[in-house]
Protein backbone atom coordinates (compact mmCIF):
# COMPACT_ATOMS: atom_id res chain seq x y z
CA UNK A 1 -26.03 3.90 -34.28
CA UNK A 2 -23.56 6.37 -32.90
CA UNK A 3 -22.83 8.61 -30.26
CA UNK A 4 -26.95 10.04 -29.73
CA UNK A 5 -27.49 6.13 -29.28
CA UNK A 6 -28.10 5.71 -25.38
CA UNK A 7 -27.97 1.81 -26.67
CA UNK A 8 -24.64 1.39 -28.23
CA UNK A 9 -21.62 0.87 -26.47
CA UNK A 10 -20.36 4.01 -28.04
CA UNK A 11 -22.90 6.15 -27.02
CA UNK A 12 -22.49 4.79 -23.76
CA UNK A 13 -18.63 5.89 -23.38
CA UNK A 14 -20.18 9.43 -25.30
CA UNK A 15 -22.93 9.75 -22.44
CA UNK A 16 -20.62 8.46 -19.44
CA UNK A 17 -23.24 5.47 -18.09
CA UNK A 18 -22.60 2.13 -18.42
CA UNK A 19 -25.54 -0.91 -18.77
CA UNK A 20 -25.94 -4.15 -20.72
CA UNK A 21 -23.54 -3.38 -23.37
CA UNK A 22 -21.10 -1.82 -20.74
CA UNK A 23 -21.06 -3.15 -17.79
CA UNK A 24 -19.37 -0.44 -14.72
CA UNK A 25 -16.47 -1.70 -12.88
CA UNK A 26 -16.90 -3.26 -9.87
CA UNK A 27 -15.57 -1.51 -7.24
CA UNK A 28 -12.99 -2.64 -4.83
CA UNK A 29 -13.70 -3.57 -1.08
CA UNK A 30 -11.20 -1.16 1.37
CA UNK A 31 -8.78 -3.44 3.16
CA UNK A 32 -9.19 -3.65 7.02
CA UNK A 33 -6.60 -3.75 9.20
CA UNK A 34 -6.44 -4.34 12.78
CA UNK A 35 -4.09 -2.28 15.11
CA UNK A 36 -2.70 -4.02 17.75
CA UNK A 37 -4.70 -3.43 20.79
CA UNK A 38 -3.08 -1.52 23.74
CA UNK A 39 -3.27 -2.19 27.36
CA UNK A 40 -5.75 -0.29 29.13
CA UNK A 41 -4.90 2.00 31.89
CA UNK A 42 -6.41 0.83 35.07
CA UNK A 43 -8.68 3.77 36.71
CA UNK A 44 -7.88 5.47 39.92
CA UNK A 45 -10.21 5.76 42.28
CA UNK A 46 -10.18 9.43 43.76
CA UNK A 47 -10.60 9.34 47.46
């Protein structure tokens, strides 16, 4: 049991995946936020 071991949690960290024995980090959700809306234009009519 070492770094070769795709089992261990050190040959996890060695390999760079994550699994039972280390679990990834969740990731976080992107914060919305909502601009203030802005008046529309009213449209010309073109004569």
């Amino acid at each position: 049991m070492g770094k070769g071991d795709k089992r261990s949690k050190k040959g996890k960290i060695h390999i760079g995946t994550s699994g039972v024995l280390r679990p990834a980090k969740k990731k976080k959700k992107a914060v919305v936020t909502k601009k203030a809306a802005a008046p529309k234009k009213a449209a010309k009519k073109a004569k």
